[in-house]
Protein backbone atom coordinates (compact mmCIF):
# COMPACT_ATOMS: atom_id res chain seq x y z
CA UNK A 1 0.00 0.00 0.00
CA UNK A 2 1.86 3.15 -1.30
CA UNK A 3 0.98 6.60 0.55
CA UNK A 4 -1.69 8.93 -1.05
CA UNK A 5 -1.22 12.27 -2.08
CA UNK A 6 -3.66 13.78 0.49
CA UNK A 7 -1.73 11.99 3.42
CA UNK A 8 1.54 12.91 2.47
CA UNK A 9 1.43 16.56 3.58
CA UNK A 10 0.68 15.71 7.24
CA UNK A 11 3.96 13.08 6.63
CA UNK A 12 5.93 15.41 5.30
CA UNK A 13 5.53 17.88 8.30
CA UNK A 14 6.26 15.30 10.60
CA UNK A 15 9.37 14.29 8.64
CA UNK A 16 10.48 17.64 9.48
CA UNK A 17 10.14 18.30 13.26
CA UNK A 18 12.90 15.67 14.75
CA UNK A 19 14.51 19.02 16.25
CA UNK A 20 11.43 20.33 17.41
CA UNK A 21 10.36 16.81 19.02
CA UNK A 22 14.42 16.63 20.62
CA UNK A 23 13.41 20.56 22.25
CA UNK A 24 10.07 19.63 23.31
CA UNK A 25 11.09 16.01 24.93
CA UNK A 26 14.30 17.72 26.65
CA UNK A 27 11.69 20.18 28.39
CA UNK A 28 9.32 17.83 29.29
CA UNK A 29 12.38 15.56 30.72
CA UNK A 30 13.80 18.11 32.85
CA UNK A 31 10.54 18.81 34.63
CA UNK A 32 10.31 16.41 37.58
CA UNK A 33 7.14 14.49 37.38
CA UNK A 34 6.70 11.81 40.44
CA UNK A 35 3.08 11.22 40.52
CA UNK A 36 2.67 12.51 43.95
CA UNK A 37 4.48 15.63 42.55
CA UNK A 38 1.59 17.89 41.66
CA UNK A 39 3.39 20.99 41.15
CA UNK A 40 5.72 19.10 38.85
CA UNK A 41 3.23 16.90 36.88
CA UNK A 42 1.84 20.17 36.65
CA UNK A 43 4.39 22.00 35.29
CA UNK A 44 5.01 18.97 32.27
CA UNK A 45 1.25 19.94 31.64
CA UNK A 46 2.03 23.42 31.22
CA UNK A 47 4.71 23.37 28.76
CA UNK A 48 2.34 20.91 26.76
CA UNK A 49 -0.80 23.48 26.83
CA UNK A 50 2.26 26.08 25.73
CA UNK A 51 3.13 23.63 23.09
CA UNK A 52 -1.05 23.23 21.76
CA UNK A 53 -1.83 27.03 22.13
CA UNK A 54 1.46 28.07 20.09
CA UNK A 55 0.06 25.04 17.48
CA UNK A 56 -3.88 26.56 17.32
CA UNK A 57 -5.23 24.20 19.85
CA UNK A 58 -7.64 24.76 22.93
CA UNK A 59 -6.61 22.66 25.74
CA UNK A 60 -9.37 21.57 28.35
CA UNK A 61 -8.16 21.17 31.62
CA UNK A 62 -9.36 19.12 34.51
CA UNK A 63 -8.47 20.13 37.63
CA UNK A 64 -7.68 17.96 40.96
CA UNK A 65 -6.30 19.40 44.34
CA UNK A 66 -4.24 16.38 44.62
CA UNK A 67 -2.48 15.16 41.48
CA UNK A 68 -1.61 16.25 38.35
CA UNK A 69 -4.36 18.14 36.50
CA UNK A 70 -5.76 16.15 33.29
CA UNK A 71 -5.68 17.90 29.84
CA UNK A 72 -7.42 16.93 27.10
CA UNK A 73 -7.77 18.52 23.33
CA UNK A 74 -9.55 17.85 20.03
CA UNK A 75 -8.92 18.69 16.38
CA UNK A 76 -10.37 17.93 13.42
CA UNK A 77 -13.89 17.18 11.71
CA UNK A 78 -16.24 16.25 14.82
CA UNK A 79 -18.90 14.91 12.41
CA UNK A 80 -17.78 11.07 13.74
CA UNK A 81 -16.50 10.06 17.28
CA UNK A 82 -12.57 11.06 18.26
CA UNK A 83 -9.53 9.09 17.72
CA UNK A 84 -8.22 9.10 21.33
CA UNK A 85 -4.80 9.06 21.77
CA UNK A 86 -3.46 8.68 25.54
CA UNK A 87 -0.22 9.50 27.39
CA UNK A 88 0.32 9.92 31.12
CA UNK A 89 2.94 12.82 32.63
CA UNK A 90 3.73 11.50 35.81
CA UNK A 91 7.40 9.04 36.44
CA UNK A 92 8.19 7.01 39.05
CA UNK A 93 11.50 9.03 40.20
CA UNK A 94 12.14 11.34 42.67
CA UNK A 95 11.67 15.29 42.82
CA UNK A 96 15.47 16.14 42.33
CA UNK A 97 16.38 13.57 40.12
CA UNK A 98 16.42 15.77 37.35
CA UNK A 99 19.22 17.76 38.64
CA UNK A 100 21.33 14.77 39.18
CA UNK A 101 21.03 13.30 35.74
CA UNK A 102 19.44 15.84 33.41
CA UNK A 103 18.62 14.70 29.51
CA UNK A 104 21.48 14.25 27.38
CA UNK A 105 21.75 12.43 23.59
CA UNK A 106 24.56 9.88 23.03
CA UNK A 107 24.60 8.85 20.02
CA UNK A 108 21.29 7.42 18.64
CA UNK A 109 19.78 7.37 22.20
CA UNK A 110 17.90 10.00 24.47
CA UNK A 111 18.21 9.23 28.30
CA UNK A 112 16.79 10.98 31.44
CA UNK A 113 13.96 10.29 33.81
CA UNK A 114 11.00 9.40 32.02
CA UNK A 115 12.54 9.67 28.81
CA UNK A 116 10.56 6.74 27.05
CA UNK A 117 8.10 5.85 30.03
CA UNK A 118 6.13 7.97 28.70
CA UNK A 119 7.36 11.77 28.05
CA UNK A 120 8.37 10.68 24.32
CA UNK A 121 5.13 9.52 23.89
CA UNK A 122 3.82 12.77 24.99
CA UNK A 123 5.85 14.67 22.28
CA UNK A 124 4.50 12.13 19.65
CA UNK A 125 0.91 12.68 20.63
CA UNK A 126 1.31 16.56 20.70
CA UNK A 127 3.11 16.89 16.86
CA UNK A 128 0.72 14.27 15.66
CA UNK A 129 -1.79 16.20 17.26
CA UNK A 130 -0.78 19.12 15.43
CA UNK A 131 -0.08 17.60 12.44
CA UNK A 132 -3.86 16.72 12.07
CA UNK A 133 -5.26 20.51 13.22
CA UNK A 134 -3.37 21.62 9.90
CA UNK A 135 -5.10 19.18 7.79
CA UNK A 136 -7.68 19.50 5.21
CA UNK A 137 -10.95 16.91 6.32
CA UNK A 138 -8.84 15.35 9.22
CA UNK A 139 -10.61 13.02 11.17
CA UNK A 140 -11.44 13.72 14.86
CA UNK A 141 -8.52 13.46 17.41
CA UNK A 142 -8.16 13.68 20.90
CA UNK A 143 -5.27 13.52 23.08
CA UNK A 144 -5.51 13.47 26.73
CA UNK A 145 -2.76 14.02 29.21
CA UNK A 146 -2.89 12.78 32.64
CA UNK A 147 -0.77 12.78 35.55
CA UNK A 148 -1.20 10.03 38.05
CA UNK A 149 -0.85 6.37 35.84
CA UNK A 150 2.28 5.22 37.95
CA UNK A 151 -0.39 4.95 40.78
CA UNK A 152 -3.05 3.25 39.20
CA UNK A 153 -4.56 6.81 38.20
CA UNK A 154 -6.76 7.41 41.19
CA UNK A 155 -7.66 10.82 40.00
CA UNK A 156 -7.47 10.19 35.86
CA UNK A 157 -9.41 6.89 36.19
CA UNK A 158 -12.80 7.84 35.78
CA UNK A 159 -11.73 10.49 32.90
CA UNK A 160 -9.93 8.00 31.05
CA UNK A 161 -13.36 6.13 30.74
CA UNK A 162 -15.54 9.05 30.23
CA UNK A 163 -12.99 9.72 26.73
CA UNK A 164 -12.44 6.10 25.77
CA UNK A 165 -16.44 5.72 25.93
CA UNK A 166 -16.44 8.65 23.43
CA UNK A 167 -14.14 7.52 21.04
CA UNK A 168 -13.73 5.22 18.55
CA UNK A 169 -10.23 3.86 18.77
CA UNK A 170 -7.61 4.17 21.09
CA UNK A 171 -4.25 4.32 20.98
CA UNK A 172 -2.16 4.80 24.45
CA UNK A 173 1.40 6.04 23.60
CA UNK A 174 3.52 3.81 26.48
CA UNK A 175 7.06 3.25 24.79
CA UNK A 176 7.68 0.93 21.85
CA UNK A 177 9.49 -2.47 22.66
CA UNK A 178 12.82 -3.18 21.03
CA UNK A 179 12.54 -3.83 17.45
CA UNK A 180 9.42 -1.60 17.69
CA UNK A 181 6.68 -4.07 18.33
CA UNK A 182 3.34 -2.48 20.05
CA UNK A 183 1.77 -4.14 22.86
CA UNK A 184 -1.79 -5.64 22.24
CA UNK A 185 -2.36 -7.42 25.73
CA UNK A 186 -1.30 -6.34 29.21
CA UNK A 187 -1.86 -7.93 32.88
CA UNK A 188 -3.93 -6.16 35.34
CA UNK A 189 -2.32 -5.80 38.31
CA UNK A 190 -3.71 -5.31 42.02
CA UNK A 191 -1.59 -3.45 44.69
CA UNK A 192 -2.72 -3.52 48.92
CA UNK A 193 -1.07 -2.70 52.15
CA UNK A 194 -2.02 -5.06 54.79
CA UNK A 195 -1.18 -4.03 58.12
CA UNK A 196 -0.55 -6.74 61.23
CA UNK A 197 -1.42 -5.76 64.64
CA UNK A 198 0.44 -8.20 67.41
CA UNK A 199 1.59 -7.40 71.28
CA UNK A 200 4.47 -6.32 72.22
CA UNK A 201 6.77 -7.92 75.11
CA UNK A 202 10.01 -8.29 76.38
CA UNK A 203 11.89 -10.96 74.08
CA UNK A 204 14.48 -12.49 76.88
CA UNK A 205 12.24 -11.82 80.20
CA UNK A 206 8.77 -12.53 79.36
CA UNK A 207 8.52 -13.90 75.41
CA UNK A 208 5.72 -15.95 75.89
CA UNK A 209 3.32 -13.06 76.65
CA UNK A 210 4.22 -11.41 72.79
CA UNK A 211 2.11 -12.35 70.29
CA UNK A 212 4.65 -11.40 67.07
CA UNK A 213 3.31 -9.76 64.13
CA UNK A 214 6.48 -10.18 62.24
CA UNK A 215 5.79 -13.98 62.50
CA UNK A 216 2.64 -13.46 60.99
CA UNK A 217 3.49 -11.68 58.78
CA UNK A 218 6.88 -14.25 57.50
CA UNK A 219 3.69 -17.34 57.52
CA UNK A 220 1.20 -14.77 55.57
CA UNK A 221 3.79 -13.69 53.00
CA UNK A 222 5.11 -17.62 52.11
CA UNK A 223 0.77 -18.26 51.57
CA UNK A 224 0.61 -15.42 49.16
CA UNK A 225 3.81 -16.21 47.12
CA UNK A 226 2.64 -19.84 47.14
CA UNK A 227 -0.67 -18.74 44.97
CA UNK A 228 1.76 -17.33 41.98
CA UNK A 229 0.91 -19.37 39.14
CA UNK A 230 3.12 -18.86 36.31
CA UNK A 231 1.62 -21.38 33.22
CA UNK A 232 -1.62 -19.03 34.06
CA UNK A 233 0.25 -16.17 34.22
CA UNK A 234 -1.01 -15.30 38.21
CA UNK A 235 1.68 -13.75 40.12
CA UNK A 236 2.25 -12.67 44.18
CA UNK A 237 5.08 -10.83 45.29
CA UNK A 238 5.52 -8.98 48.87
CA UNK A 239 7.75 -6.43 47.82
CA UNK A 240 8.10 -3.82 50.66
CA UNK A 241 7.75 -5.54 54.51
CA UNK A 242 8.59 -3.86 57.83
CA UNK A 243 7.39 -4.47 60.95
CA UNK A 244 9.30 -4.34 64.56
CA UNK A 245 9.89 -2.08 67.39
CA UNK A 246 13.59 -2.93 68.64
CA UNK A 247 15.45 -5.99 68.81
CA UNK A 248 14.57 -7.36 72.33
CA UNK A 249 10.54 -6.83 71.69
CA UNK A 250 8.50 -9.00 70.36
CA UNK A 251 7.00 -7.47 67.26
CA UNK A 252 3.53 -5.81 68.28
CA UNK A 253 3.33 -4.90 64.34
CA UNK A 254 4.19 -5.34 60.65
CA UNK A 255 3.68 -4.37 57.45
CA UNK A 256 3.69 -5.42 54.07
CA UNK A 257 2.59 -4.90 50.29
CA UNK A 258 1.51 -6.88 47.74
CA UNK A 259 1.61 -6.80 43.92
CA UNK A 260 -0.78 -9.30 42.08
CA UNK A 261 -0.72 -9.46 38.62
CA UNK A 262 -3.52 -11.32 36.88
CA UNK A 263 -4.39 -11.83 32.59
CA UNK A 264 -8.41 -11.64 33.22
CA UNK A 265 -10.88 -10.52 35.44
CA UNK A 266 -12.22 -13.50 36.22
CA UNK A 267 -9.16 -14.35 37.63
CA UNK A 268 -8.54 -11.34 39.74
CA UNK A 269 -11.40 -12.34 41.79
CA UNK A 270 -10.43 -15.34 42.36
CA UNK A 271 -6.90 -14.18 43.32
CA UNK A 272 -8.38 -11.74 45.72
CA UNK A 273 -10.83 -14.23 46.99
CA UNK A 274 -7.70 -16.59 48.75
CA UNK A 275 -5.77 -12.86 49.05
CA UNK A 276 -8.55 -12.07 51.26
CA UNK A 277 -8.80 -15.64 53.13
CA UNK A 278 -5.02 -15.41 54.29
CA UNK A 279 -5.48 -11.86 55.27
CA UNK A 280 -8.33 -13.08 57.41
CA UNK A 281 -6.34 -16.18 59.17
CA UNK A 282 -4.47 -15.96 62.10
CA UNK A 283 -1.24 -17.96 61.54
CA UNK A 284 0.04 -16.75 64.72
CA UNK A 285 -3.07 -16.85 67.29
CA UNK A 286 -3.62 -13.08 68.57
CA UNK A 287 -2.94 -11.05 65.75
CA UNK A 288 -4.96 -9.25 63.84
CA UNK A 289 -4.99 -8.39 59.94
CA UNK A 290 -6.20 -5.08 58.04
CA UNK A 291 -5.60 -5.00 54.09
CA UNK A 292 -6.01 -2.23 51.85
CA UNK A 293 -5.77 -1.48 47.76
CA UNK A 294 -3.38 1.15 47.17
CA UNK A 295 -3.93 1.03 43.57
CA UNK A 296 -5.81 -1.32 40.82
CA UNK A 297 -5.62 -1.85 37.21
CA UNK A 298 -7.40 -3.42 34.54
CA UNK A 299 -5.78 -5.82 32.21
CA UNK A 300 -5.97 -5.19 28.16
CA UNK A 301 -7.67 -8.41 27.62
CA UNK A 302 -7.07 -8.88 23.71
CA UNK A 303 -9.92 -9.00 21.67
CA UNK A 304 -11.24 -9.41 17.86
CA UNK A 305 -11.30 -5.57 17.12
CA UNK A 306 -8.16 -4.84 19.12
CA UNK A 307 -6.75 -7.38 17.17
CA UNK A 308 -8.08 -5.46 13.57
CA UNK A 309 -6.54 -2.18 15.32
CA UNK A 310 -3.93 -3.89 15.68
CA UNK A 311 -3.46 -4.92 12.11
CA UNK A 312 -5.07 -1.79 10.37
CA UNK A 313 -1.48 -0.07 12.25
CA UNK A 314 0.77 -2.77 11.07
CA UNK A 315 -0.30 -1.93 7.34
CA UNK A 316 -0.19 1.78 8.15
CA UNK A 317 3.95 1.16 9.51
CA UNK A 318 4.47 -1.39 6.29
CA UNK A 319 3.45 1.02 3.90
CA UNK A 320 6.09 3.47 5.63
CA UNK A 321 8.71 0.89 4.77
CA UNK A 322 9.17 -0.05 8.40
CA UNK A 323 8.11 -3.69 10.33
CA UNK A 324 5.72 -3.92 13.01
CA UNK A 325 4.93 -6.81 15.67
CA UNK A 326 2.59 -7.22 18.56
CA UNK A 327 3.70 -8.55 22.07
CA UNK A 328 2.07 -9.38 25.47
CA UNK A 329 3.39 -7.78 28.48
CA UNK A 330 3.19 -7.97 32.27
CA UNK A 331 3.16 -4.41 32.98
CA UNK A 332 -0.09 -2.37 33.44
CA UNK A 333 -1.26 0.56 31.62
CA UNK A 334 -3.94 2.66 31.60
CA UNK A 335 -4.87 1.54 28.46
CA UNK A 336 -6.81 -1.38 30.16
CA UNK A 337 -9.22 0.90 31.61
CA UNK A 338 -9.79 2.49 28.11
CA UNK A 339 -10.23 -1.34 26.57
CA UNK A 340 -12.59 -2.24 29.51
CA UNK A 341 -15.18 0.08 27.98
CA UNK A 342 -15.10 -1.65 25.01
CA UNK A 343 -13.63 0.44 22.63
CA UNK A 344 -11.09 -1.19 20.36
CA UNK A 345 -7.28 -0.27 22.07
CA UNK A 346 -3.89 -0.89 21.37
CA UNK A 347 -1.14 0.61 23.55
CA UNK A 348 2.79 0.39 23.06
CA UNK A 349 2.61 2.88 19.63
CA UNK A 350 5.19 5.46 21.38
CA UNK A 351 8.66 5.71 20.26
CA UNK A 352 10.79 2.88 21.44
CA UNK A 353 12.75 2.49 24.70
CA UNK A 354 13.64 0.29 27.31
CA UNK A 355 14.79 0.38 30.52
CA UNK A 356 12.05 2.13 32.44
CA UNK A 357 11.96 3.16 35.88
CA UNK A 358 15.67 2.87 35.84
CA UNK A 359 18.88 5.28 35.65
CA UNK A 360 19.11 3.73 32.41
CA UNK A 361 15.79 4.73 30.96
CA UNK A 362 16.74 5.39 27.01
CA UNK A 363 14.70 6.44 23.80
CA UNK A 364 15.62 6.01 20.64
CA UNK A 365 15.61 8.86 18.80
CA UNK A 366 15.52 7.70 15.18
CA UNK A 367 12.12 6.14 15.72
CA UNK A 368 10.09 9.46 17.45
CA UNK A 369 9.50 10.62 13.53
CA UNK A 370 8.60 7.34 12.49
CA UNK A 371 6.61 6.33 14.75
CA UNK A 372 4.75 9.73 14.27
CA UNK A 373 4.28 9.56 10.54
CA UNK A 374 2.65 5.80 11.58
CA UNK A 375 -0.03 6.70 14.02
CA UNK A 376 -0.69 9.72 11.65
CA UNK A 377 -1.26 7.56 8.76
CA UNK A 378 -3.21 5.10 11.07
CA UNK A 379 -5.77 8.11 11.67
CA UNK A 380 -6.07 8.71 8.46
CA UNK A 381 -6.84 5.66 7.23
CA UNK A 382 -9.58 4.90 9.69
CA UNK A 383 -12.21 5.90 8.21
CA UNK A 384 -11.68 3.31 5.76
CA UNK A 385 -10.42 0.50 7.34
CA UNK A 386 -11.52 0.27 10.86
C-alpha cells in the first residue's frame, strides 16, 4: 500500500520536526514528574498546553487538588466520534532527580527520567496532534494528558473512561518495545497494604506473653507467594515488609505490600478471593490483619477488534517501509481501563525504549518521527479500514 497524495502533507511535516520533538522532549524531561508531585506533573502539563496554544489548539483542563491536572484537546472534523490518543505525565523518580542526571543524547539514544516511560510519547501525541489541526478533512482526534498512571490513576481513572467511551479507537502512547513491536495485551495488576497488629513484650524476660506480628506476617507472605501461578500467568510478590519495634521486643506490628498481577478478570477475583482468606487467618493466634488497595488496574484483555486495530497499524507502519509486531506484556497501563469500555485499544505505539523506571531509561531517537508519521497515517486511514 503506497501513501496517497492527500496523506503525504501531514507526513511530510512530521518528517520535518525531529529538532522540534528533541526541544520539546528535553523540556518535558527536565521537569520532575513523580506522581505525587503535583506541582511538577503540573508543570510537564504546562509546557504541553504552551506547546497546543502556540500550534492553534484549545486545551481543556481538569483540575484535581491532589495530582496532576488532566488535559485533554480535540482537532479535526467532529462529524464522527474522536480518535483518542493517551499518554500519562507523571514518572516514578524522585523530585530532584532531574538535577542529578538531566537529559542528554549519546549517540542514537535520548536518556533521562521518564525519557521513554512515557514523556516521548507525549511529544509524539502533541506533533501528531498538530499535524492533524493543519489538515484538510482530518478526522477527529483527541489527546488526553494525565498525571497520576504510575499509581493506578486514582484521579485520571474515571476520565480516562468518560474519553475512551467517546471515542472510537484508542491508541495509548507507552514506549515501543525493542525492534518496535506495540503491545496488544497487558496484565492487570492489584496493589494492597495489609497491616498486622500483634503485642508487644520483652523478648528475653517474658517472650511468651508477645504475640509477634512479624511472625505473621513471615507465615502470611510464604501463603501469598505460594498462589503465583506462572503457566496461568497469576503472580504474588511482597515487595516492601517492615514491621518491629527494637530488637529485644517482640514485634507488636508489621507491614507489608503486595503486587498481584492477573491476565483476566475472572481471575482477579479469584486471586483476591484466597488474598482475602489469608489476610483473614491468624497464623500466629492473637494477631490481627487489616488490608487495603493502594492502587488497581485493569488488564488489556485482547480482543477481535483490538486485534483489527492492531493490524489496520501494522499496514499503516508497512506502507512506511518499516516492520511492526505485537507482544504481550506484564506491565499495566492505563490503556486497560480504556479497553474495559469496550472500545477497540492498542497501547505500546510510542517511540521505542527500554529500561524504564531505571537510571538507564533510554529512547531512541531515530524512531520518534517514524513512529509519528505511523499513528498519523493510522488516523487517516480509519475511516476506511476500521
Amino acid at each position: 500500500m503506497t501513501v496517497m497524495n492527500g496523506e503525504r502533507p501531514v507526513l511530510d511535516w512530521l518528517a520535518q520536526q525531529r529538532g522540534a520533538m528533541l526541544a520539546l522532549l528535553e523540556a518535558l524531561v527536565n521537569t520532575d514528574s513523580n506522581s505525587y508531585d503535583k506541582p511538577g506533573v503540573d508543570a510537564v502539563g504546562a509546557h504541553i498546553c504552551d506547546f497546543l496554544s502556540q500550534a492553534g489548539i484549545t486545551p481543556d483542563v481538569t483540575p484535581d487538588e491532589r495530582f496532576g491536572d488532566a488535559i485533554g484537546a480535540t482537532v479535526g472534523d467532529g462529524s464522527n466520534r474522536a480518535v483518542l490518543l493517551m499518554g500519562h505525565r507523571d514518572t516514578v523518580f524522585p523530585t530532584g532527580e532531574v538535577a542529578r542526571r538531566p537529559f542528554r543524547v549519546e549517540g542514537p539514544r535520548a536518556y533521562g527520567p521518564g525519557v521513554a516511560d512515557m514523556k516521548a510519547g507525549l511529544v509524539m501525541n502533541c506533533f501528531v496532534l498538530a499535524a492533524m489541526k493543519q489538515s484538510a478533512g482530518a478526522p477527529a482526534v483527541t489527546a488526553l494528558f494525565t498525571g497520576d498512571e504510575e499509581i493506578g490513576s486514582p484521579f485520571s481513572r474515571a476520565i480516562i473512561e468518560k474519553y475512551a467511551r467517546a471515542a472510537r479507537v484508542v491508541f495509548n502512547a507507552e514506549p515501543g518495545r525493542p525492534g518496535g513491536a506495540v503491545v496488544t495485551g497487558r496484565k492487570g495488576g492489584v496493589f494492597m497494604r495489609f497491616h498486622i497488629t500483634g503485642r508487644a513484650a520483652h523478648s528475653g524476660a517474658n517472650i511468651e506473653q508477645g504475640i509477634s506480628a512479624i511472625g505473621e506476617l513471615a507465615h502470611k507472605t510464604l501463603a501469598l507467594h505460594a498462589l503465583t501461578d506462572i503457566p496461568k500467568g497469576i503472580t504474588l510478590n511482597v515487595g516492601i515488609v517492615s514491621g518491629g519495634q527494637t530488637v529485644n521486643t517482640v514485634a507488636p506490628s508489621a507491614y507489608g505490600e503486595v503486587d498481584l498481577r492477573f491476565i483476566t478478570p475472572a481471575d482477579r477475583d479469584a486471586m483476591m478471593a484466597k488474598v482475602e482468606a489469608i489476610m483473614a487467618k491468624s497464623y500466629v493466634p492473637g494477631t490481627h490483619t487489616k488490608l487495603e488497595i493502594s492502587g488497581e488496574f485493569l488488564p488489556l484483555v485482547e480482543t477481535d477488534a483490538g486485534k483489527q486495530l492492531y493490524q489496520h497499524y501494522a499496514a499503516c507502519t508497512r506502507a512506511l517501509g518499516h516492520e511492526v509486531s505485537a507482544v504481550f506484556t506484564g506491565g499495566c497501563a492505563d490503556s486497560g481501563f480504556a479497553a474495559a469500555t469496550g472500545v477497540p485499544t492498542i497501547c505500546g505505539v510510542g517511540p521505542v525504549g527500554g529500561r524504564a523506571h531505571s537510571p538507564e531509561e533510554f529512547m531512541e531517537i531515530e524512531t520518534m518521527v517514524p513512529r509519528a508519521q505511523a499513528l498519523a497515517l493510522a488516523i487517516m486511514r480509519l475511516a476506511r479500514s476500521v
